[in-house]
Protein backbone atom coordinates (compact mmCIF):
# COMPACT_ATOMS: atom_id res chain seq x y z
CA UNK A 1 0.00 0.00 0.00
CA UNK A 2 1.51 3.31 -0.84
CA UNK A 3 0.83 6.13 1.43
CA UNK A 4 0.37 9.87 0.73
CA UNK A 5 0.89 12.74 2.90
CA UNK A 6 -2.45 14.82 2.85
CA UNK A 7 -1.62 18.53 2.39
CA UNK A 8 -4.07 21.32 3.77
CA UNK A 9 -2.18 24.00 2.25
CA UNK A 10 -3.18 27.16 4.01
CA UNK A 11 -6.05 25.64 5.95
CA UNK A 12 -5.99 24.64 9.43
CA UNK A 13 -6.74 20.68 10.14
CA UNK A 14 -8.29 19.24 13.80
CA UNK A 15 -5.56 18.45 15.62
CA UNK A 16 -7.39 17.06 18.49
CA UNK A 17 -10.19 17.08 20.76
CA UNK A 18 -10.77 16.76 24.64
CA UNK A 19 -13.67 17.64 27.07
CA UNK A 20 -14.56 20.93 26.64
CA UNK A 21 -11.90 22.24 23.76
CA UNK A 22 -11.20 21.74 20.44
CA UNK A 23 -7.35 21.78 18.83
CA UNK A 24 -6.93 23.81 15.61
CA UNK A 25 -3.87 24.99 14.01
CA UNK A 26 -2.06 24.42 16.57
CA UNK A 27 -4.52 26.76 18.94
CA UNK A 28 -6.68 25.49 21.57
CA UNK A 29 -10.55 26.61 21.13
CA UNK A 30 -12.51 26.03 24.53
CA UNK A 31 -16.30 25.37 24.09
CA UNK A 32 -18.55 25.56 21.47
CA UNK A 33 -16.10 26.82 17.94
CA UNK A 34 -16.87 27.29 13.85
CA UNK A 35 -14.08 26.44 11.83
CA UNK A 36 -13.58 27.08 8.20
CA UNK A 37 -10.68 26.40 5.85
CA UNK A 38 -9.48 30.14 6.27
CA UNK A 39 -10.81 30.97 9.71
CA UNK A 40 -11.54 29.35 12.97
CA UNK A 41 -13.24 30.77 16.36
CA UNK A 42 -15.70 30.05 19.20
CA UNK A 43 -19.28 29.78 18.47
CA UNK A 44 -22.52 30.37 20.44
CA UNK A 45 -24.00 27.26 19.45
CA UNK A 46 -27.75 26.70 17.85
CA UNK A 47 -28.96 30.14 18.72
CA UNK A 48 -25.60 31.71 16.71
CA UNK A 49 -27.07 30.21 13.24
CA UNK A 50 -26.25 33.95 11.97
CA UNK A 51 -22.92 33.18 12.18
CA UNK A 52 -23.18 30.45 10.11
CA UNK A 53 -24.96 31.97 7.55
CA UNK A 54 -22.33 34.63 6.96
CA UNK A 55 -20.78 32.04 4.31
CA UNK A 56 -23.53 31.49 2.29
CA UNK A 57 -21.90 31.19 -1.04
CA UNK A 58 -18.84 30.44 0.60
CA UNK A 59 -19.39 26.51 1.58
CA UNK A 60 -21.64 23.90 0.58
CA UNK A 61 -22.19 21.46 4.17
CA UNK A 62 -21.73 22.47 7.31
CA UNK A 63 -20.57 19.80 9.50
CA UNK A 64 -22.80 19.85 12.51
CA UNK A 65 -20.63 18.22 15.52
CA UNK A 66 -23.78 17.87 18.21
CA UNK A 67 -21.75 16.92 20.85
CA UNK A 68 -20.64 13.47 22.41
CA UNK A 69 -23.28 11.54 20.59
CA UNK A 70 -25.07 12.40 17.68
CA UNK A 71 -28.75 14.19 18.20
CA UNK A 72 -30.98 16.26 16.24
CA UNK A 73 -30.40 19.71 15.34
CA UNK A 74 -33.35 22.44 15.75
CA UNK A 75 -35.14 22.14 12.62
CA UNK A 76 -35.54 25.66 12.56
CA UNK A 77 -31.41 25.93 12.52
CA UNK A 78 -31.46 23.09 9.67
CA UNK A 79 -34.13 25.30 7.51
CA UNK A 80 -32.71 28.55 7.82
CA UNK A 81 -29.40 27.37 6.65
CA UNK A 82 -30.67 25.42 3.74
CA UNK A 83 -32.77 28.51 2.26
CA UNK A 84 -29.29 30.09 2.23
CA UNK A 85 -27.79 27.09 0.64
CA UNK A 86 -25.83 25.68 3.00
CA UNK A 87 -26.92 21.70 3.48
CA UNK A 88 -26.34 20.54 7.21
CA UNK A 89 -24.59 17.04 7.86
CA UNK A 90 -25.19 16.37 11.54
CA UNK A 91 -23.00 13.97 13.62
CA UNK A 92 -21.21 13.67 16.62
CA UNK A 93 -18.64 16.04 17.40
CA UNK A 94 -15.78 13.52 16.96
CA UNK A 95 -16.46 12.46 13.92
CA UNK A 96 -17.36 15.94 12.59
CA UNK A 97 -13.19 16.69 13.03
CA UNK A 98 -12.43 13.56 11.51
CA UNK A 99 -14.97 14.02 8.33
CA UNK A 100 -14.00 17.69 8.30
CA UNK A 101 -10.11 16.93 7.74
CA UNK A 102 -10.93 14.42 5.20
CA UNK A 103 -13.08 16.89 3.12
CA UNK A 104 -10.49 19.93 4.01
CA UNK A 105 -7.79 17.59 2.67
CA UNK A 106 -10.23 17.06 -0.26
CA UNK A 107 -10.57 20.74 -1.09
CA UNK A 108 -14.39 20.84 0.10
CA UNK A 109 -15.79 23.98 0.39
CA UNK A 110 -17.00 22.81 3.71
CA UNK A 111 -17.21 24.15 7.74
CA UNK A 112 -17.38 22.81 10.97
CA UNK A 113 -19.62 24.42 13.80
CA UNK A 114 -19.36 21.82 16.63
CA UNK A 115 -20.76 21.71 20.16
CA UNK A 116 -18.13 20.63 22.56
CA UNK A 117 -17.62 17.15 23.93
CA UNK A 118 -18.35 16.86 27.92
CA UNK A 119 -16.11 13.56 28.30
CA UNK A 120 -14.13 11.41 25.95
């Protein structure tokens, strides 16, 4: 098997994860965060869906990380972000970092807003 190194060029990959904080870029994000390929910060969760739709245009799926397990996002969030184009890909929080990298590494036009994990 021949092996590749994956290249994110500017972008910042998921480092890690632990309770309560997410690794990106070598920066540690405590809490809730939205990450894109060019820009990554905390985020106020399902109420901050304004935030999301600033790129509109922009990205294509949002990766929704709901936390440690996966769950339902407000179908209200869902809607509002697929009238501004933007379909919503919901899954657990670790797996959103792992899918995101893979897509990032991809050249997806993709983003990550993920609710933190309480406990690995």
């Amino acid at each position: 098997m021949r092996l590749t190194e994956i290249s994110y060029g500017m972008a910042q990959p998921f480092e890690g994860y632990g309770p309560g904080f997410f690794r990106v870029g070598g920066h540690v994000l405590r809490g809730a965060c939205l990450v894109t390929p060019w820009d990554a910060g905390l985020w106020g969760g399902y109420g901050d869906v304004d935030a999301v739709l600033t790129l509109a245009g922009r990205i294509d799926v949002l990766l929704l990380g709901t936390g440690r397990e996966i769950a339902h996002p407000p179908k209200e969030f869902v809607e509002r972000l697929a009238d501004a184009g933007i379909g919503v890909d919901a899954m657990a929080s670790p797996t959103a970092c792992r899918t995101y990298n893979v897509l990032l590494g991809e050249g997806r036009r993709i983003a990550a807003a993920l609710l933190a994990v309480d406990r690995v």
